[in-house]
N, C-alpha and C. Protein backbone atom coordinates (compact mmCIF):
# COMPACT_ATOMS: atom_id res chain seq x y z
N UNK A 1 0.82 -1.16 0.00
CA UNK A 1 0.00 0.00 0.00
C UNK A 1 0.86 1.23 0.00
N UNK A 2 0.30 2.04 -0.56
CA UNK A 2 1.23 3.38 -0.85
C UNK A 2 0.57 4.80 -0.05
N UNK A 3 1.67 4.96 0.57
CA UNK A 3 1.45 6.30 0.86
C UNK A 3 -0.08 6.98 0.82
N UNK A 4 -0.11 7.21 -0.33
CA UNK A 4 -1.23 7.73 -0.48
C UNK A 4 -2.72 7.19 -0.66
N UNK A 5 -2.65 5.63 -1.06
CA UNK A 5 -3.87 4.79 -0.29
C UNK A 5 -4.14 5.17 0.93
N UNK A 6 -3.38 5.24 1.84
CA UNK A 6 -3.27 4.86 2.95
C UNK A 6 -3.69 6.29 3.46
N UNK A 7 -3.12 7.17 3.18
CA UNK A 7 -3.74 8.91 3.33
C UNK A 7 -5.02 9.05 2.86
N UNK A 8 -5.42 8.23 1.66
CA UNK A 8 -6.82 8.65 1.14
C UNK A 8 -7.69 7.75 2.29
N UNK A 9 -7.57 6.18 2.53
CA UNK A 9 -8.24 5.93 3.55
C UNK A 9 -7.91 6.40 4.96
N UNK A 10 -7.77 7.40 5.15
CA UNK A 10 -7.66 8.09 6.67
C UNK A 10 -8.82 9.08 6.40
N UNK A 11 -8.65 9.85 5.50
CA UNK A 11 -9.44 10.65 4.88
C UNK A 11 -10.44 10.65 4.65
N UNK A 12 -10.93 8.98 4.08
CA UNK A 12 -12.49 8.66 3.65
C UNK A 12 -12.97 8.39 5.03
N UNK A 13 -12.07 7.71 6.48
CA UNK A 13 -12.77 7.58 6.94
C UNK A 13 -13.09 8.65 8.19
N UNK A 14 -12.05 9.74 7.80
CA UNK A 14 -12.05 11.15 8.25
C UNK A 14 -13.46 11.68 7.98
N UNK A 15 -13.95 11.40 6.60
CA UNK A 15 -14.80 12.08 6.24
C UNK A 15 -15.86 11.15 6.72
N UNK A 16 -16.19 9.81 6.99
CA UNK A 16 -17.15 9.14 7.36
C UNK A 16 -17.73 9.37 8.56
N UNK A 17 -16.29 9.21 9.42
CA UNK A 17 -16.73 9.74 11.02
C UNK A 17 -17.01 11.32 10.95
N UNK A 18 -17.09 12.06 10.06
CA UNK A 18 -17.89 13.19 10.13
C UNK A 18 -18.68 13.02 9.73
N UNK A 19 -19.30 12.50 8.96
CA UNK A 19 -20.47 12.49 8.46
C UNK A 19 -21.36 11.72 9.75
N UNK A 20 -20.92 10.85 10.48
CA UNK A 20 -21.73 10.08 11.07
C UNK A 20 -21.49 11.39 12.61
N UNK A 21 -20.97 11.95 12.95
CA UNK A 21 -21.39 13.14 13.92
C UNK A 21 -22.08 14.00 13.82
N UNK A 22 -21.79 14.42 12.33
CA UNK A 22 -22.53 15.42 11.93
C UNK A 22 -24.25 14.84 11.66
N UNK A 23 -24.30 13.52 11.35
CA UNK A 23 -25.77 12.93 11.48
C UNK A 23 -26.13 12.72 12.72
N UNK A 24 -25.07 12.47 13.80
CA UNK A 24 -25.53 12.16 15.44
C UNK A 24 -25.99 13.68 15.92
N UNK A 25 -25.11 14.78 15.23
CA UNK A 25 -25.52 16.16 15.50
C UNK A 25 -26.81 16.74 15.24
N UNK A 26 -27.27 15.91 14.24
CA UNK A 26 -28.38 16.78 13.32
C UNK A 26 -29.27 15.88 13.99
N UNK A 27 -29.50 14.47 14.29
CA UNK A 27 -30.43 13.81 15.39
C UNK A 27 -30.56 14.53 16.73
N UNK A 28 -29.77 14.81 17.21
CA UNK A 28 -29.72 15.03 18.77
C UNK A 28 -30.13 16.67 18.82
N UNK A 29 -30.26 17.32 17.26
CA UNK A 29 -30.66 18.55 17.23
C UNK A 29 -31.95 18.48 17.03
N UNK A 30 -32.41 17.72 16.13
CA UNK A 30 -33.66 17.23 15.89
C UNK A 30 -34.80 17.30 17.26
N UNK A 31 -34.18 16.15 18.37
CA UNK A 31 -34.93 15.69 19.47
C UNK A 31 -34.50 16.71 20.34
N UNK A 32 -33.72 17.82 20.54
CA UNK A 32 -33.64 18.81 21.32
C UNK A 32 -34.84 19.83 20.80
N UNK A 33 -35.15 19.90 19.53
CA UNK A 33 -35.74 20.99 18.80
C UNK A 33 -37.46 20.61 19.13
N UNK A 34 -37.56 19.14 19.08
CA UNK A 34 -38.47 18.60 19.54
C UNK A 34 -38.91 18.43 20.75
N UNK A 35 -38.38 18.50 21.53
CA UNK A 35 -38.47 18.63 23.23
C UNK A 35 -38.89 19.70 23.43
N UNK A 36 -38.37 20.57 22.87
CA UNK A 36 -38.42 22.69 23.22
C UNK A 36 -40.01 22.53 22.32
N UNK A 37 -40.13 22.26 21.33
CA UNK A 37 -41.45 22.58 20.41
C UNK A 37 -42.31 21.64 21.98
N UNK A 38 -42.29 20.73 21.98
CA UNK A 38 -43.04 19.92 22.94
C UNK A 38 -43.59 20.68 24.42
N UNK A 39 -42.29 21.27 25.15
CA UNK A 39 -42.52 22.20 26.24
C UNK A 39 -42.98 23.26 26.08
N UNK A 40 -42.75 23.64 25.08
CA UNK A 40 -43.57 25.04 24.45
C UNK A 40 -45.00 24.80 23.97
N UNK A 41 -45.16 23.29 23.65
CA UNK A 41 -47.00 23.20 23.44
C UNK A 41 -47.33 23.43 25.04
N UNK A 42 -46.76 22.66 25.85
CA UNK A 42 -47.03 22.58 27.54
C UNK A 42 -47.06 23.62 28.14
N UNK A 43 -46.34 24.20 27.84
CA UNK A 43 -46.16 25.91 28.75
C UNK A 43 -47.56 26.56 28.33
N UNK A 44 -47.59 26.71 26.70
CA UNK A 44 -48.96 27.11 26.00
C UNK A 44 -50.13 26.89 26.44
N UNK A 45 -50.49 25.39 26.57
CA UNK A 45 -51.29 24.44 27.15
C UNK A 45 -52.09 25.51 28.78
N UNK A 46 -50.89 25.30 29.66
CA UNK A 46 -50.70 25.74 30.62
C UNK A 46 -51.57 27.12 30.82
N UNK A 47 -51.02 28.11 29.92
CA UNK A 47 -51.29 29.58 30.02
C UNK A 47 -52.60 29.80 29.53
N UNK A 48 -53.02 28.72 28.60
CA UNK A 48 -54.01 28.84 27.88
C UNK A 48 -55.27 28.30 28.84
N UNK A 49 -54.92 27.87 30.01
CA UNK A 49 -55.61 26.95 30.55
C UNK A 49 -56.04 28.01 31.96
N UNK A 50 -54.57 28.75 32.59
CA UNK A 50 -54.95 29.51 33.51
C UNK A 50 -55.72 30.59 32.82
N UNK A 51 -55.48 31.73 31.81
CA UNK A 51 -55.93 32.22 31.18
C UNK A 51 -57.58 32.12 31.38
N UNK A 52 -58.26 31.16 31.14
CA UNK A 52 -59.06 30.56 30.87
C UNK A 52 -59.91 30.48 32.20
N UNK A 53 -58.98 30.09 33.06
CA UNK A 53 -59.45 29.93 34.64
C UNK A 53 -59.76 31.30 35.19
N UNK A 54 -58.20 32.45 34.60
CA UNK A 54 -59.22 33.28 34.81
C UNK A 54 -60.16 34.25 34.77
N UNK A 55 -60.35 34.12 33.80
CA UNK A 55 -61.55 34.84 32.73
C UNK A 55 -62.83 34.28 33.21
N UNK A 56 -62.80 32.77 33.42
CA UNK A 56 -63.99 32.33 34.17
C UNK A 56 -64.33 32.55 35.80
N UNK A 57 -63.03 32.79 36.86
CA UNK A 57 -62.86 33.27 37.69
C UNK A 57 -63.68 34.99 37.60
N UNK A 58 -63.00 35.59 37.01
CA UNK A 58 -63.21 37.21 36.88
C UNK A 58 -64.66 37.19 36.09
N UNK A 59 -65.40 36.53 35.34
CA UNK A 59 -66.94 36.55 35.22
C UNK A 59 -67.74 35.98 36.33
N UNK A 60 -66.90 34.98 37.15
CA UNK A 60 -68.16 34.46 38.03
C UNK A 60 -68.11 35.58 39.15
N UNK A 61 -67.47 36.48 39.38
CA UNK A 61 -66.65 37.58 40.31
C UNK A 61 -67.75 38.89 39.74
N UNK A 62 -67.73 38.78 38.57
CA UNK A 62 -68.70 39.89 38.33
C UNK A 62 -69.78 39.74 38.05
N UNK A 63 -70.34 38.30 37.84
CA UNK A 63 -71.81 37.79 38.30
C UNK A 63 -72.42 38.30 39.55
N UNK A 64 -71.59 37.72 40.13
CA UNK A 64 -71.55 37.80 41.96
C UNK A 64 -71.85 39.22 42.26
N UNK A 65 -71.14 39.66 42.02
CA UNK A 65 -71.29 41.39 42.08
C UNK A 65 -72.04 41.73 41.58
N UNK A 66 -72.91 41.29 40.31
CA UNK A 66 -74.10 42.29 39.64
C UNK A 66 -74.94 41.76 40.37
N UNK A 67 -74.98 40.47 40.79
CA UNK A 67 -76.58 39.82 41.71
C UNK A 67 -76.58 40.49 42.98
N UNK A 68 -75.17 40.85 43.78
CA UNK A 68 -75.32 41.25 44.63
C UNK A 68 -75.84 42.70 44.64
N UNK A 69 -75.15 43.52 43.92
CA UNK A 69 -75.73 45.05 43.63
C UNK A 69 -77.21 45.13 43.26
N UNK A 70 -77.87 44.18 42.40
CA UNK A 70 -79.13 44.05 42.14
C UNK A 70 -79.98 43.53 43.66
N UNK A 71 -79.55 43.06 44.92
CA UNK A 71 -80.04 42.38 45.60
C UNK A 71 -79.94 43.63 46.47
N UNK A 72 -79.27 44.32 46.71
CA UNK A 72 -78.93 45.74 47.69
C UNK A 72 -79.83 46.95 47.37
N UNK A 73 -80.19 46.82 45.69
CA UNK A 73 -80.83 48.02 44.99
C UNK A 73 -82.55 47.50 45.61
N UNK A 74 -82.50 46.01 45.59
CA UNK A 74 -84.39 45.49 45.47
C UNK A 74 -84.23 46.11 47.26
N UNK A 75 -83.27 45.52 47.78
CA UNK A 75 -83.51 45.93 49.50
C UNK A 75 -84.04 47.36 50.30
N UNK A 76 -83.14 48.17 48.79
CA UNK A 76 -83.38 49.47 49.07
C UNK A 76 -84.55 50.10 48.84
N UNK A 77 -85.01 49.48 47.51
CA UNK A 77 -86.10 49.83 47.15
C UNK A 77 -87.54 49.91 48.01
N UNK A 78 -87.18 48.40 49.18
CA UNK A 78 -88.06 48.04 49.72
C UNK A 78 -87.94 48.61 50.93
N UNK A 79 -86.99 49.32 51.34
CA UNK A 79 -87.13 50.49 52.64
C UNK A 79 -87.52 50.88 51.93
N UNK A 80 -87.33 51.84 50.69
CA UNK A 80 -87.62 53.59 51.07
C UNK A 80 -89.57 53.32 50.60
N UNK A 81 -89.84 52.33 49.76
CA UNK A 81 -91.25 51.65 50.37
C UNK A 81 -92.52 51.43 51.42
N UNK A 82 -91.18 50.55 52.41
CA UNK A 82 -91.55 50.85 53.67
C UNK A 82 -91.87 51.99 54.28
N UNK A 83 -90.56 52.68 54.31
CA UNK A 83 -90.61 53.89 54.78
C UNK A 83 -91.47 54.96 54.59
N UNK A 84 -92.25 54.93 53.12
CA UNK A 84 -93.09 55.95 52.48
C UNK A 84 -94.42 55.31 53.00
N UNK A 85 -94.71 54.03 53.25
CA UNK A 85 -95.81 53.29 53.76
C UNK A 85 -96.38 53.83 55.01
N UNK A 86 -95.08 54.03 55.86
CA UNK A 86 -94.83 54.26 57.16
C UNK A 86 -95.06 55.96 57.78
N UNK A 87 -95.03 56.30 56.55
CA UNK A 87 -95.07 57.93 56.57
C UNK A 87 -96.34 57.84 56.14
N UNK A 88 -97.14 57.35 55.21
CA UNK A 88 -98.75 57.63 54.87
C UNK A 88 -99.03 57.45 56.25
N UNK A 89 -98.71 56.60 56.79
CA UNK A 89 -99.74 55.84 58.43
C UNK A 89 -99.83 57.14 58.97
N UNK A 90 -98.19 57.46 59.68
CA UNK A 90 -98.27 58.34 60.43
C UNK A 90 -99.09 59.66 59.94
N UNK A 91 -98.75 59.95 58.61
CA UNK A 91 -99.76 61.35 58.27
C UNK A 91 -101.16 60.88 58.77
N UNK A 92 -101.63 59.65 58.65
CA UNK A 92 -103.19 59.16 58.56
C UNK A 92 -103.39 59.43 59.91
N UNK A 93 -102.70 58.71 60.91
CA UNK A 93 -102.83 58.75 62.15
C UNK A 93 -103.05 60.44 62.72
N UNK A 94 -102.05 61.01 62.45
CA UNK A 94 -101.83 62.80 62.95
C UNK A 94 -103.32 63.34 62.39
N UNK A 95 -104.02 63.19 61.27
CA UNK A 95 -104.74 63.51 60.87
C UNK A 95 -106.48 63.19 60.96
N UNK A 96 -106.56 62.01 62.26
CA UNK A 96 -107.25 61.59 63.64
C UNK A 96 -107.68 62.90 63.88
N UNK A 97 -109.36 63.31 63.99
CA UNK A 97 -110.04 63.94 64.05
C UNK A 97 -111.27 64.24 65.40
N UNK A 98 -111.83 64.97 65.86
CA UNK A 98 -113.21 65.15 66.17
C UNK A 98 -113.20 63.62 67.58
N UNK A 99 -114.43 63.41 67.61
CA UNK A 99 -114.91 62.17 68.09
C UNK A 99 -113.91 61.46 68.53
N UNK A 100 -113.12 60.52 67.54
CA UNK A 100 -112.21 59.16 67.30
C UNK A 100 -111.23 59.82 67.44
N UNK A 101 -110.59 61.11 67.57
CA UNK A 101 -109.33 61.31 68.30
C UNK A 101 -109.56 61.52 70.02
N UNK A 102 -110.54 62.17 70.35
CA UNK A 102 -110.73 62.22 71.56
C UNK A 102 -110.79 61.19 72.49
N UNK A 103 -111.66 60.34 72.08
CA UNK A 103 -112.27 58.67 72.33
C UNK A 103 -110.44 57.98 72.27
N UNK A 104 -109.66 58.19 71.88
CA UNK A 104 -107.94 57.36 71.40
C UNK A 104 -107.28 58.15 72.64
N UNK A 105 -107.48 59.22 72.79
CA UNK A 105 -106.65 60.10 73.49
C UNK A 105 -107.04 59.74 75.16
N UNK A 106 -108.55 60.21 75.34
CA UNK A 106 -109.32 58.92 76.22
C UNK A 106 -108.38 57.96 76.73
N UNK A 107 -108.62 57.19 76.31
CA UNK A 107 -108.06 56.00 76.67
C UNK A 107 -107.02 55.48 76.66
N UNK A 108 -106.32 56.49 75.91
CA UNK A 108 -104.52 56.47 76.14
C UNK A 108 -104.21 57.05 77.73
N UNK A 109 -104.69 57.61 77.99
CA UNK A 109 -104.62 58.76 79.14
C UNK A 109 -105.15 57.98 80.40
N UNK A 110 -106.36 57.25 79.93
CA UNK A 110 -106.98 56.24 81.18
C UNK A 110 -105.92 55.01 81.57
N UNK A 111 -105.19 54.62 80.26
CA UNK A 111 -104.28 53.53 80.40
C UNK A 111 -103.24 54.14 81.65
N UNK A 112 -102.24 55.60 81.17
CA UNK A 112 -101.70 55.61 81.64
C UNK A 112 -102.02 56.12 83.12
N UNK A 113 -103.05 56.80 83.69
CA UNK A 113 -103.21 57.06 84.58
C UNK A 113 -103.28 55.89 86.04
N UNK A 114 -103.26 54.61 85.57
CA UNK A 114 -103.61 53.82 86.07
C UNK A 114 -102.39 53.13 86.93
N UNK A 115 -100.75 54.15 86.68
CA UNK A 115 -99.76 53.67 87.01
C UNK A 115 -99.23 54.91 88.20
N UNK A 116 -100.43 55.91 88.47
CA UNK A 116 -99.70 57.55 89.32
C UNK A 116 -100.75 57.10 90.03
N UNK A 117 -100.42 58.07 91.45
CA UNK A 117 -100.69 58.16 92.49
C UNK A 117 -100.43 59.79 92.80
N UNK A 118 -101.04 60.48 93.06
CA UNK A 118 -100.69 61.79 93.59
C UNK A 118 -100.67 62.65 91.88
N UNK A 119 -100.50 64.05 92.53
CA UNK A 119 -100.25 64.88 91.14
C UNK A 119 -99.40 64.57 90.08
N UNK A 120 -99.92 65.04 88.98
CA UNK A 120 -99.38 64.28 87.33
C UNK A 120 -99.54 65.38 86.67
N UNK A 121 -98.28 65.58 85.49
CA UNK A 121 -99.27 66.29 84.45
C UNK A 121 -99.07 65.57 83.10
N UNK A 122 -99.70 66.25 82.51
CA UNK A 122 -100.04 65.27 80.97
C UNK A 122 -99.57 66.35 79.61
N UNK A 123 -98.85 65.77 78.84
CA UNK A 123 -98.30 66.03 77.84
C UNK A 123 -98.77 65.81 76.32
N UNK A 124 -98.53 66.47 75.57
CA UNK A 124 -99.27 66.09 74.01
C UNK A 124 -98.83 66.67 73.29
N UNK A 125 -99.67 66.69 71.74
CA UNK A 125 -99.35 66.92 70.41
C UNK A 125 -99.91 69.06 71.28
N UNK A 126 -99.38 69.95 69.92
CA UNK A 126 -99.56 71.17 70.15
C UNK A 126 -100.81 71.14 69.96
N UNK A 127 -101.21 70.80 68.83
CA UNK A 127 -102.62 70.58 68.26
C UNK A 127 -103.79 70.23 69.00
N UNK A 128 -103.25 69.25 69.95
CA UNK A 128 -104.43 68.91 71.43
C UNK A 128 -104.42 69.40 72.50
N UNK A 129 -104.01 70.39 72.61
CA UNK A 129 -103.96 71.18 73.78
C UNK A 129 -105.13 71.31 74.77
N UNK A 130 -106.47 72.13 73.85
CA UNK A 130 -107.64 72.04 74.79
C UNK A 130 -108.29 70.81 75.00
N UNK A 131 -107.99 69.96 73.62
CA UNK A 131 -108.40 68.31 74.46
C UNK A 131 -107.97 67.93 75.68
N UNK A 132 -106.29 67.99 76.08
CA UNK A 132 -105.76 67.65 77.07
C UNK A 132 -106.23 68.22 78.01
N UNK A 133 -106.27 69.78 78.00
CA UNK A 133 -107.11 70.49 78.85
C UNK A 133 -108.19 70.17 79.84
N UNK A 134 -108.86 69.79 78.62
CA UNK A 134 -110.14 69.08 79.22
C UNK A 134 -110.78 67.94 79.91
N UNK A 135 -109.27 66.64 79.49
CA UNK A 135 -108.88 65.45 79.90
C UNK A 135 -108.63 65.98 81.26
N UNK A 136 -107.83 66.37 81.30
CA UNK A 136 -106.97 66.41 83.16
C UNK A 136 -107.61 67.19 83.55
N UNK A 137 -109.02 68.02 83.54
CA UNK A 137 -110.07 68.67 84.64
C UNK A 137 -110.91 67.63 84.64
N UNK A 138 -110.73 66.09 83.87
CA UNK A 138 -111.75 65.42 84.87
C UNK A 138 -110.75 64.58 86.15
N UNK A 139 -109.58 64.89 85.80
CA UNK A 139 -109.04 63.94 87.05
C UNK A 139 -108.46 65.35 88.16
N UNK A 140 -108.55 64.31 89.56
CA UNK A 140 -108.04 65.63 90.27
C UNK A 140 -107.16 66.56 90.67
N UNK A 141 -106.01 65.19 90.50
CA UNK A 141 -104.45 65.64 90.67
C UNK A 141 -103.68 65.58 89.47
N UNK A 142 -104.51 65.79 88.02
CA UNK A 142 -103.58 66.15 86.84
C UNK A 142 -103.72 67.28 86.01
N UNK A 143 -103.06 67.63 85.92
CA UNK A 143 -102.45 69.02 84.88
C UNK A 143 -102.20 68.95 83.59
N UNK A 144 -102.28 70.34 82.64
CA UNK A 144 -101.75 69.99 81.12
C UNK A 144 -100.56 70.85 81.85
N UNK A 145 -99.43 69.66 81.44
CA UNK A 145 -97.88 70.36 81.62
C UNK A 145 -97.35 70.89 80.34
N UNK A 146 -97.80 70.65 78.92
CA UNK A 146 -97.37 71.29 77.94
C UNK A 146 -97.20 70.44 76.29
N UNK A 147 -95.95 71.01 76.29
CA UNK A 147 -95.87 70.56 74.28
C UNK A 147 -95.27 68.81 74.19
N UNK A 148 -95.58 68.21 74.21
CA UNK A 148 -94.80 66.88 73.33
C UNK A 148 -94.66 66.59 71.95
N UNK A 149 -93.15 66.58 71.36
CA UNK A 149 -93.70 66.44 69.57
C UNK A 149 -93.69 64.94 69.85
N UNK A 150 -95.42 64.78 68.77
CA UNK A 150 -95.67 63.51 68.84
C UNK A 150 -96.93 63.67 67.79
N UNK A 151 -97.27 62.46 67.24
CA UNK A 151 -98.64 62.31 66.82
C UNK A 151 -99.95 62.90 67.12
N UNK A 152 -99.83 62.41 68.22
CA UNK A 152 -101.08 62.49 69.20
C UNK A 152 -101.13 61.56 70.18
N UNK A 153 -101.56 61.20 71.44
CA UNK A 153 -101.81 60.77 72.32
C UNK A 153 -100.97 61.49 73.97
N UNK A 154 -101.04 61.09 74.66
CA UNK A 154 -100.23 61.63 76.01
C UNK A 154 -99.02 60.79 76.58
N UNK A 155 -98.24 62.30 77.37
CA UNK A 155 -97.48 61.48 77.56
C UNK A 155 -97.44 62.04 79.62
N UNK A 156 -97.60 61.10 80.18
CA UNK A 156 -98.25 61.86 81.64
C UNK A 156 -96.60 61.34 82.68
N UNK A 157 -96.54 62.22 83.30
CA UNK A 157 -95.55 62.44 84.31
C UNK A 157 -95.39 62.87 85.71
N UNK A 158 -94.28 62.38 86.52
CA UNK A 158 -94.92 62.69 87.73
C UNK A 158 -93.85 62.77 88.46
N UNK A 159 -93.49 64.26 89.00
CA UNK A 159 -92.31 64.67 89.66
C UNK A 159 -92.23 63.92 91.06
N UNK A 160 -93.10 63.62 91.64
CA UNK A 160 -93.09 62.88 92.74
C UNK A 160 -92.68 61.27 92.72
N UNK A 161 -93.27 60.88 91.91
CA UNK A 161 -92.98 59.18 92.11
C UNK A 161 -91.55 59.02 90.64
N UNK A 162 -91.26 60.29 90.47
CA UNK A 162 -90.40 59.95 89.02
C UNK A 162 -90.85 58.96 87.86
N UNK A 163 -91.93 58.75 87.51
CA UNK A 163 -92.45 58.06 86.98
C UNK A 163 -93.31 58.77 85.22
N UNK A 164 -92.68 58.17 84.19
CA UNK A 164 -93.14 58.77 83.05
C UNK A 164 -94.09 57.53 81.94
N UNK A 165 -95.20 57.77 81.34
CA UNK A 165 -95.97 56.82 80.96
C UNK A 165 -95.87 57.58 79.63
N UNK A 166 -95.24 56.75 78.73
CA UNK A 166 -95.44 57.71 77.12
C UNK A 166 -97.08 56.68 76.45
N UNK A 167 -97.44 57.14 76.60
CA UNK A 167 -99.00 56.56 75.67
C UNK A 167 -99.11 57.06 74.59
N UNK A 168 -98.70 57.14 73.25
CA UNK A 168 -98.48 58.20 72.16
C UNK A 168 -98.95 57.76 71.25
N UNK A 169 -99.25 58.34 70.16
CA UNK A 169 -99.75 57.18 68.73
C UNK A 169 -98.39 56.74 68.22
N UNK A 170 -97.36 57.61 68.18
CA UNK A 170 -96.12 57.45 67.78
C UNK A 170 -95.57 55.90 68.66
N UNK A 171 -95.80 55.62 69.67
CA UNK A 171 -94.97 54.86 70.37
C UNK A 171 -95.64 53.32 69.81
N UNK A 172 -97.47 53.67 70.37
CA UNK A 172 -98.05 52.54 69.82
C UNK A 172 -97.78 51.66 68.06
N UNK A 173 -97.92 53.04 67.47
CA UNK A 173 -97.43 52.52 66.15
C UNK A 173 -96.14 51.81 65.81
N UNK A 174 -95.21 52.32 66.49
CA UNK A 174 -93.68 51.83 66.53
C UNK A 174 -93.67 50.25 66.92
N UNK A 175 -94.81 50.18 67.86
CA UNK A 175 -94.81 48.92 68.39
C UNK A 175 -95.72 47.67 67.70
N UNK A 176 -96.62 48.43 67.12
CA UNK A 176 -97.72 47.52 65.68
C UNK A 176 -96.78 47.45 64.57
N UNK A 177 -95.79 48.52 64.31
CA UNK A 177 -95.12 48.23 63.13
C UNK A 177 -94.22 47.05 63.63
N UNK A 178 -93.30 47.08 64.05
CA UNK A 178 -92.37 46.13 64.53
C UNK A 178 -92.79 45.04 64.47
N UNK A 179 -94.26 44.66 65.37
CA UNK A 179 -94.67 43.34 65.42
C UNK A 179 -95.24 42.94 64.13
N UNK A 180 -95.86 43.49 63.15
CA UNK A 180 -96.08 43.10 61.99
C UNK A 180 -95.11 43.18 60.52
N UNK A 181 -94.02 43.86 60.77
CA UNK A 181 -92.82 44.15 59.57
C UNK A 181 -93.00 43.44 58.41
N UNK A 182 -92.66 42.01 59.10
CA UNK A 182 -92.73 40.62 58.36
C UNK A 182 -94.32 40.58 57.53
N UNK A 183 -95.19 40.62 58.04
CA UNK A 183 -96.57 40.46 57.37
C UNK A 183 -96.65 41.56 56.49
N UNK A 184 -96.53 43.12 57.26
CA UNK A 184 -96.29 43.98 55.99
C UNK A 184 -95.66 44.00 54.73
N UNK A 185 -94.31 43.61 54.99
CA UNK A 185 -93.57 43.59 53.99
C UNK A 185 -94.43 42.27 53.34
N UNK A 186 -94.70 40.92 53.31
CA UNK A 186 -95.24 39.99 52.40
C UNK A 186 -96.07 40.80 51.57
N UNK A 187 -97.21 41.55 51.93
CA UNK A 187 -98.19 41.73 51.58
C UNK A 187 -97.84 43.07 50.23
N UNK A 188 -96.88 43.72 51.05
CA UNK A 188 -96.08 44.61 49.58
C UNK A 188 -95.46 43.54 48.83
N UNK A 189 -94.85 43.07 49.07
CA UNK A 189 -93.86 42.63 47.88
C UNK A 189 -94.05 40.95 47.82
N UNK A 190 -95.43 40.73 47.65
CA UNK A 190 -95.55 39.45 47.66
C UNK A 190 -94.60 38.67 46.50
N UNK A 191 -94.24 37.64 46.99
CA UNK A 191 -92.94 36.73 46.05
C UNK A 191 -93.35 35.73 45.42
């Protein structure tokens, strides 16, 4: 073998074992390139997925919030309702007349008298003044002591025994409203 056989096969197989690295190169680039494309569907996957979570997160968030704002607005609605309900009464009540205010006042006054002993005086709306008047000259030891803002009815007192009896339409009503709220309100806003 000559020289240069022997140089050319170094050569061919110079060039073989490159070729076969350079194919182990271009494989192992291949399945690297493929791994990264692969983790990159996953990462994608991933983002696409929280993304997703929270978009459905942040709508059920502002569901929540519109039912709730809608549930605060019906609540409100249904005081200032109430409240306007509550204000006809009382105008209706203040506006107790003749006869059937006297006859209420009566017997607000008889209620409370039934808790004094000794001198009293009796209190009221401005408006009932000579009613009251006229109330406490049938008893012996009571007086009209003056103004109460109130509806109407009395409110009788007694410096001696410290003792105060509010009998009022205002108080009574406070106390019919309360106990019926629940029935009122059904009957407005039946469901």
């Amino acid at each position: 073998m000559s020289l240069e056989t022997v140089a050319e096969d170094i050569r061919e197989q110079a060039r073989a074992r490159a070729e076969e690295i350079r194919e182990q190169a271009e494989s192992e680039a291949d399945e690297i390139i493929a791994e990264a494309e692969a983790d990159a569907d996953q990462i994608r996957e991933q983002r696409l997925d929280e993304v997703e979570r929270t978009i459905e997160q942040e709508r059920d968030q502002r569901r929540s919030s519109a039912k709730l704002e809608a549930k605060q607005a019906r609540l409100e609605a249904r005081r200032e309702v109430l409240q306007s309900v509550r204000e006809d009464v009382e105008s209706e009540i203040a506006a107790i007349e003749g006869e059937q205010r006297e006859e209420l006042t009566r017997a607000l006054l008889e209620a409370a008298m039934t808790e004094f002993e000794g001198e009293a005086e009796v209190y009221g709306r401005p408006d009932d003044r000579e009613l009251l008047e006229g109330l406490a000259d049938e008893y012996d030891d009571l007086s009209y002591g003056g103004e109460y803002d109130c509806l109407g009815g009395v409110v009788v007192e007694s410096e001696q025994s410290r003792v105060r009896v509010k009998n009022t339409f205002d108080s009574i009503l406070a106390d019919v409203w309360e106990e019926n709220l629940r029935e009122i309100s059904t009957k407005l806003f039946d469901q």
